[in-house]
PDB file of N, CA and C in Angstrom:
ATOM      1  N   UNK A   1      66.539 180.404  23.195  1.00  0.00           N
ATOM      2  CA  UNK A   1      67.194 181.689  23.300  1.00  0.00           C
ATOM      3  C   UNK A   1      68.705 181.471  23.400  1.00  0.00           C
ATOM      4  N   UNK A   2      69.800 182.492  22.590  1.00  0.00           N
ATOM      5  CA  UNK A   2      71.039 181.994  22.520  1.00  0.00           C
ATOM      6  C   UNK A   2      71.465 183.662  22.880  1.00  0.00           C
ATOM      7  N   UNK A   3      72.446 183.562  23.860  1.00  0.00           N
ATOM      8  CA  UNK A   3      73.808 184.375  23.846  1.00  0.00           C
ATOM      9  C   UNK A   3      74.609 184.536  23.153  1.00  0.00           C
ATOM     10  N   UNK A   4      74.617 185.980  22.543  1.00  0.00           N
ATOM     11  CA  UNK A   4      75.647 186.683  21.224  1.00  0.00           C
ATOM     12  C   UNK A   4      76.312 187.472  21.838  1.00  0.00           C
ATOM     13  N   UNK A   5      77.162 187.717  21.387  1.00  0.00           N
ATOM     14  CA  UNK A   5      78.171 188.615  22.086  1.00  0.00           C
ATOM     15  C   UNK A   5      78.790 189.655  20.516  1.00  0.00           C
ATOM     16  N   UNK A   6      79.564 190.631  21.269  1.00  0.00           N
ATOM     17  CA  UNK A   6      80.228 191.460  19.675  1.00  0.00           C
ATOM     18  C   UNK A   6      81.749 191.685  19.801  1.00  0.00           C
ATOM     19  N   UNK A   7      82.088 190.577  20.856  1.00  0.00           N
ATOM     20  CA  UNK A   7      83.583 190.245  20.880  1.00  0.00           C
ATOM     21  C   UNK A   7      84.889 190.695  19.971  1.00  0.00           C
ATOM     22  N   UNK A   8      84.550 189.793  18.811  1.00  0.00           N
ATOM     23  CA  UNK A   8      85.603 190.005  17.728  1.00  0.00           C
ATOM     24  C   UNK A   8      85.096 191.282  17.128  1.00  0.00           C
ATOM     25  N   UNK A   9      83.899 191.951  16.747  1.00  0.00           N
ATOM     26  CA  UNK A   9      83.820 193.099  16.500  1.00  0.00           C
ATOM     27  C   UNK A   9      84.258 194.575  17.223  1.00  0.00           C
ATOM     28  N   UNK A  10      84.549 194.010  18.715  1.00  0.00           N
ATOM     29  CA  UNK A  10      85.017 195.062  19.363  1.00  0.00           C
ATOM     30  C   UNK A  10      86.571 194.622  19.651  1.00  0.00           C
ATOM     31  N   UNK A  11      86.954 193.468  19.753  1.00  0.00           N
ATOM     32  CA  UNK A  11      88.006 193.186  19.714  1.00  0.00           C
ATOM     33  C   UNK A  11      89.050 193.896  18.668  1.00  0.00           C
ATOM     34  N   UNK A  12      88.124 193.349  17.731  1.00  0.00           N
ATOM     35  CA  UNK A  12      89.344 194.397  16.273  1.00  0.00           C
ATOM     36  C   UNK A  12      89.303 195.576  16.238  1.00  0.00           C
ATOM     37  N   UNK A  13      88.341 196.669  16.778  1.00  0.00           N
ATOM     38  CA  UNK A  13      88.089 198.310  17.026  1.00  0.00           C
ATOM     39  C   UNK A  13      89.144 198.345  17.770  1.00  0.00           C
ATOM     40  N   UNK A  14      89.529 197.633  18.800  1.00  0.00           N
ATOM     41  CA  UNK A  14      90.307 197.443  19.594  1.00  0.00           C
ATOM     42  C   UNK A  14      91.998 197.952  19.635  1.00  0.00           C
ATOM     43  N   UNK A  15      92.258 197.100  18.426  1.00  0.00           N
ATOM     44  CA  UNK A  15      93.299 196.645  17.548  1.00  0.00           C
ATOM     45  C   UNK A  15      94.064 195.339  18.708  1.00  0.00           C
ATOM     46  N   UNK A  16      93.569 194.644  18.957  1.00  0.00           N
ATOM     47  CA  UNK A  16      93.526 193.618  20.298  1.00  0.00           C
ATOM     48  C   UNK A  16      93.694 192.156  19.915  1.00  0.00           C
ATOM     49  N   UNK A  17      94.919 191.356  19.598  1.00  0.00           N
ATOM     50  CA  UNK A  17      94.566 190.100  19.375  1.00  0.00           C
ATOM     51  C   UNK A  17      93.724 188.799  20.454  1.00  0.00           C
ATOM     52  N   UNK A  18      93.078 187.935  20.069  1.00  0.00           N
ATOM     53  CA  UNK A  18      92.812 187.132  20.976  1.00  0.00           C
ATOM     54  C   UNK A  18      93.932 186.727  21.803  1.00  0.00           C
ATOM     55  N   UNK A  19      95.473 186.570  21.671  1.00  0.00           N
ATOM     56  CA  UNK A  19      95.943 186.653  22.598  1.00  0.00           C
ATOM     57  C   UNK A  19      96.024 187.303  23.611  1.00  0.00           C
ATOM     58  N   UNK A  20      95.847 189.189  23.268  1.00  0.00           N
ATOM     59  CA  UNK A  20      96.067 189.925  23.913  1.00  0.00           C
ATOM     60  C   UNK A  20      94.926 190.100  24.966  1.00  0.00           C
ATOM     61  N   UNK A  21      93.456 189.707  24.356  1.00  0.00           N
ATOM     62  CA  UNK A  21      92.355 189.699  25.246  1.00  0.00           C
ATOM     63  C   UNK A  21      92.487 188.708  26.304  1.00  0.00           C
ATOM     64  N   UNK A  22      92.860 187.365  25.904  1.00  0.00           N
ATOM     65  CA  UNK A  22      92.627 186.548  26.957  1.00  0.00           C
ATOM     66  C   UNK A  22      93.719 186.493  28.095  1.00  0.00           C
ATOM     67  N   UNK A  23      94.985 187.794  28.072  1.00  0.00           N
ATOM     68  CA  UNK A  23      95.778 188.069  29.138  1.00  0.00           C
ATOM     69  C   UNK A  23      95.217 188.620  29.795  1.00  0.00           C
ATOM     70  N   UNK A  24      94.281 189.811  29.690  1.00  0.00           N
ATOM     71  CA  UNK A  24      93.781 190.805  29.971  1.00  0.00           C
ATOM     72  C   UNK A  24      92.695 190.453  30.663  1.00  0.00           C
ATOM     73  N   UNK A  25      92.156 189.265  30.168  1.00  0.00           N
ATOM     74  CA  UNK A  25      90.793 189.003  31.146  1.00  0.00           C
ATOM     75  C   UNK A  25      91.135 187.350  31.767  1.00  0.00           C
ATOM     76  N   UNK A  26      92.354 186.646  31.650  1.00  0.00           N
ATOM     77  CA  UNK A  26      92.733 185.711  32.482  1.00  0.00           C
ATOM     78  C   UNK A  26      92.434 184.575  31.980  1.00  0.00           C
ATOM     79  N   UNK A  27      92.154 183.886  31.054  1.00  0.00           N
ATOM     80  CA  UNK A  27      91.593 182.559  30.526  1.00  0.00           C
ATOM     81  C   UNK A  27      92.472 182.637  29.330  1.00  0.00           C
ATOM     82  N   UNK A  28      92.401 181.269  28.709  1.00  0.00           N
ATOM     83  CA  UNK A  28      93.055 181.025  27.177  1.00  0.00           C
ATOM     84  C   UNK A  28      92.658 181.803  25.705  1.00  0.00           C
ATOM     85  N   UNK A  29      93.429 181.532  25.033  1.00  0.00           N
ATOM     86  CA  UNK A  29      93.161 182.013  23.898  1.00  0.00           C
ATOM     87  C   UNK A  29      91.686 181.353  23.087  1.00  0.00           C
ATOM     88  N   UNK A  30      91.872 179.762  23.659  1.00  0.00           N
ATOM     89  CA  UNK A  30      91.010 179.034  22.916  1.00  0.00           C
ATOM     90  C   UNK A  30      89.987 179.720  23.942  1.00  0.00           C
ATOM     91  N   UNK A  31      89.542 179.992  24.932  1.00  0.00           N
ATOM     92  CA  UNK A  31      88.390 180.453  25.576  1.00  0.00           C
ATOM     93  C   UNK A  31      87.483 181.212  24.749  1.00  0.00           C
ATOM     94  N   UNK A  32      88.634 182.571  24.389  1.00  0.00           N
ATOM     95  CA  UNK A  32      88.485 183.962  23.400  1.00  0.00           C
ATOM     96  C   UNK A  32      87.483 183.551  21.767  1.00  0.00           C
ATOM     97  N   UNK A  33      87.984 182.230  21.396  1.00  0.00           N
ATOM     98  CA  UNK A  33      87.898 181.333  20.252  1.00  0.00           C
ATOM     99  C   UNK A  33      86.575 181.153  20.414  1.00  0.00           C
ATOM    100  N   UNK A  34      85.875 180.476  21.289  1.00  0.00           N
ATOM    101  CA  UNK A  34      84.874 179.568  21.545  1.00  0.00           C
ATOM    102  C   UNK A  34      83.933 181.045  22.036  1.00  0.00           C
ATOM    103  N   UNK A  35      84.105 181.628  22.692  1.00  0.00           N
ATOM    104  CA  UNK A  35      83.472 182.912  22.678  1.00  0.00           C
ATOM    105  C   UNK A  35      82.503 183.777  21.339  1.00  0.00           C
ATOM    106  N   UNK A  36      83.929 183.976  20.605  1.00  0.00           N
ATOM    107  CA  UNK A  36      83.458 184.673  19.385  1.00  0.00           C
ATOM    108  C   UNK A  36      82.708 183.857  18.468  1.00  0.00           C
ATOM    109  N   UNK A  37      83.421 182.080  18.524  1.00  0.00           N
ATOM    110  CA  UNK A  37      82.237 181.316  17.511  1.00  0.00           C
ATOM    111  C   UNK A  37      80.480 181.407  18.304  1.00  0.00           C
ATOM    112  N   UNK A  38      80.872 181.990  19.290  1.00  0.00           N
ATOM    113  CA  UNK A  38      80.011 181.341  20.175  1.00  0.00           C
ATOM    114  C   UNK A  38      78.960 180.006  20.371  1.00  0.00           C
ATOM    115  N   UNK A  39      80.217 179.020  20.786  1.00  0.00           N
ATOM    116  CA  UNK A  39      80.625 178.100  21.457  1.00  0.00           C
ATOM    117  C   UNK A  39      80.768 177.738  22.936  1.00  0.00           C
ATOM    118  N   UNK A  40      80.616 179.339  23.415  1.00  0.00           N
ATOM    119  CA  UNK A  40      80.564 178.959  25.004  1.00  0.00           C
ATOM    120  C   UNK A  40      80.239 179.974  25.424  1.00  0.00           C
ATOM    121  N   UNK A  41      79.384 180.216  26.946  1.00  0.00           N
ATOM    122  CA  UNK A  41      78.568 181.058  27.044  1.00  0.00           C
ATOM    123  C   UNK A  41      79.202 181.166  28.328  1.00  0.00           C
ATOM    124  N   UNK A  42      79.962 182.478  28.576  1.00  0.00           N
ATOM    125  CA  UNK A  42      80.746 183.014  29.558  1.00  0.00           C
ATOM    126  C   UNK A  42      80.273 183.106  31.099  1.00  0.00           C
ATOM    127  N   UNK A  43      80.882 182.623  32.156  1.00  0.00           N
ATOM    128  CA  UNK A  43      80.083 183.232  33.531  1.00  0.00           C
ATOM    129  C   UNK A  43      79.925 184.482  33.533  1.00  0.00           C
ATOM    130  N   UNK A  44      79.080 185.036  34.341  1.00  0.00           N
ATOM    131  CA  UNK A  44      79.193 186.629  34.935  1.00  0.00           C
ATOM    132  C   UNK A  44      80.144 187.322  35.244  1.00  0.00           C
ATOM    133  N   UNK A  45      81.283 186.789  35.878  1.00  0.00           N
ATOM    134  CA  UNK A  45      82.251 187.291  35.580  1.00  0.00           C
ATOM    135  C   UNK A  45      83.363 187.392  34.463  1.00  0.00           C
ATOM    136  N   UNK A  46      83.334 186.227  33.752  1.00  0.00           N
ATOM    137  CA  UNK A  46      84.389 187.117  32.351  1.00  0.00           C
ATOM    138  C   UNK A  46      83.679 187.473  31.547  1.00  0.00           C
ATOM    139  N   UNK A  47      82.240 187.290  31.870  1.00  0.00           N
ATOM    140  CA  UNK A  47      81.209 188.567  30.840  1.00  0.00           C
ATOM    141  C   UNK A  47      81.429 189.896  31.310  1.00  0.00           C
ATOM    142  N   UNK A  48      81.603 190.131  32.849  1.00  0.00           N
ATOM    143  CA  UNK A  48      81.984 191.431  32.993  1.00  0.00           C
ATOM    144  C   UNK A  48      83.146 191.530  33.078  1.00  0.00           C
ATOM    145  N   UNK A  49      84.666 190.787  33.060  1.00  0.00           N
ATOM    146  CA  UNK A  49      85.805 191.637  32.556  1.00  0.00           C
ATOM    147  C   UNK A  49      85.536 192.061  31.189  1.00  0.00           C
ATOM    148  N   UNK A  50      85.252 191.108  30.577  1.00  0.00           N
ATOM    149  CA  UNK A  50      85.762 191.116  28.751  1.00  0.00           C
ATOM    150  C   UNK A  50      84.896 192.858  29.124  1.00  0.00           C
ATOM    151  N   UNK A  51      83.737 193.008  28.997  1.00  0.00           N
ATOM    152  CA  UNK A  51      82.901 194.331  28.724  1.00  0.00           C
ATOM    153  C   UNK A  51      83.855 195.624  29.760  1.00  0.00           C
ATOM    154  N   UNK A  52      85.060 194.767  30.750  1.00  0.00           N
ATOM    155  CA  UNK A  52      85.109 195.911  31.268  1.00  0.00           C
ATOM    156  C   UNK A  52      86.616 196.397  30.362  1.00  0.00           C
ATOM    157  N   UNK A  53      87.336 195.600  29.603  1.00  0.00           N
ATOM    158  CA  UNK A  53      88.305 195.689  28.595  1.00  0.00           C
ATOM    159  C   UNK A  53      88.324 196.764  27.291  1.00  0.00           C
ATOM    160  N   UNK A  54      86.687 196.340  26.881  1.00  0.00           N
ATOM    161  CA  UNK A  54      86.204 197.248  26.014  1.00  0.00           C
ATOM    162  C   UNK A  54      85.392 198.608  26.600  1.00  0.00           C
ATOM    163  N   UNK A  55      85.385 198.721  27.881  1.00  0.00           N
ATOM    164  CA  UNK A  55      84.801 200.346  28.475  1.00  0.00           C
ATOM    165  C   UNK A  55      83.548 200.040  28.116  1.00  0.00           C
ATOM    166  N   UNK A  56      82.596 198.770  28.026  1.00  0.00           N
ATOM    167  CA  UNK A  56      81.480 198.903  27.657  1.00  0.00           C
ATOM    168  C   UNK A  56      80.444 198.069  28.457  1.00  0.00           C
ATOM    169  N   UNK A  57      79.122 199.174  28.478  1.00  0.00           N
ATOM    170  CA  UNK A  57      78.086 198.014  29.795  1.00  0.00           C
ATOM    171  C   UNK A  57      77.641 196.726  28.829  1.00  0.00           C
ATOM    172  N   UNK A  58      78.039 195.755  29.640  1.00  0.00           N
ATOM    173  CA  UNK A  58      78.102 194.584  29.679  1.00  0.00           C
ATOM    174  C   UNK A  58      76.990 193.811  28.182  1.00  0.00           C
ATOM    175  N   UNK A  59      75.920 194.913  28.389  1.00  0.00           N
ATOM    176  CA  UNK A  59      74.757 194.845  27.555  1.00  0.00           C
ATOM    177  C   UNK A  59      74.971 194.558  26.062  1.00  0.00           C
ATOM    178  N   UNK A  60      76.232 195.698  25.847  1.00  0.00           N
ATOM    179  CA  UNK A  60      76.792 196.417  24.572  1.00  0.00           C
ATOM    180  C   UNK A  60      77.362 195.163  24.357  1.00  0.00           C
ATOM    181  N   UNK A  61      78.037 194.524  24.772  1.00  0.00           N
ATOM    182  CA  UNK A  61      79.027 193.410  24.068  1.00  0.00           C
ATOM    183  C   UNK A  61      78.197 191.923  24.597  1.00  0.00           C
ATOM    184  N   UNK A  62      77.360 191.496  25.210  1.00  0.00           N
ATOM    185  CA  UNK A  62      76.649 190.332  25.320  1.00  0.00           C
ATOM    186  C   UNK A  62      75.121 190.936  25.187  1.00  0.00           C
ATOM    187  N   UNK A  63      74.462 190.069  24.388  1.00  0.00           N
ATOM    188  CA  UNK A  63      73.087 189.828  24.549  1.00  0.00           C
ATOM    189  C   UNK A  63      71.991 188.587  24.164  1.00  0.00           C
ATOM    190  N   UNK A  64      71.329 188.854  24.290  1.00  0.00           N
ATOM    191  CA  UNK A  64      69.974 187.652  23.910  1.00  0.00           C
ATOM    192  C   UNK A  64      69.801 187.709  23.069  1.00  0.00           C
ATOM    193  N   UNK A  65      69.332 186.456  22.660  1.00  0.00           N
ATOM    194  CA  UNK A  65      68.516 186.750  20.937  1.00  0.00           C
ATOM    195  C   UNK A  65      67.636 185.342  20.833  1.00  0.00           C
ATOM    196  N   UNK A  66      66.558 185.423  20.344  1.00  0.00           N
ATOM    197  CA  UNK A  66      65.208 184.740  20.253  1.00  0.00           C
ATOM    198  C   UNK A  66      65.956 183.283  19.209  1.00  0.00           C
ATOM    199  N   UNK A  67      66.443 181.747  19.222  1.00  0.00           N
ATOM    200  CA  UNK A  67      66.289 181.188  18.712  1.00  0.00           C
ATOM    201  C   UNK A  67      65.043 180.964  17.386  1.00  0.00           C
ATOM    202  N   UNK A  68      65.299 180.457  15.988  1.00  0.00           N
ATOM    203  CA  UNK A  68      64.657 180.223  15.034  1.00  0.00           C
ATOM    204  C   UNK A  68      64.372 178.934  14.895  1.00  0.00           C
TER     205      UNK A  68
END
């Protein structure tokens, strides 16, 4: 089972660069990077800033998904 997120898809609704996100929620740019490749699977807490950046439950911008 792998953690997806819709980061860069809400990021750009946004109009929000990865710079601008990772001021906003306190970590690097490369963090933001490794996120969206998903490359790294966020604690509970900058899973809930990032979702609280975008006004969205946490659900909406991270979820599960069944490995193939």
């Amino acid at each position: 089972m792998e953690i997806k997120n819709r980061i860069k898809e809400l990021r750009a609704r946004s109009n929000l660069t990865q710079k601008d996100l990772s001021e906003k929620v306190g970590v690097t740019r490369q963090t933001i990077i490794s996120l969206e490749k998903g490359t790294y699977v966020p604690s509970l807490l900058l899973a809930m800033n990032v979702a609280d950046v975008f006004e969205e439950p946490i659900e909406n911008v991270f979820f599960k998904e069944d490995g193939k």
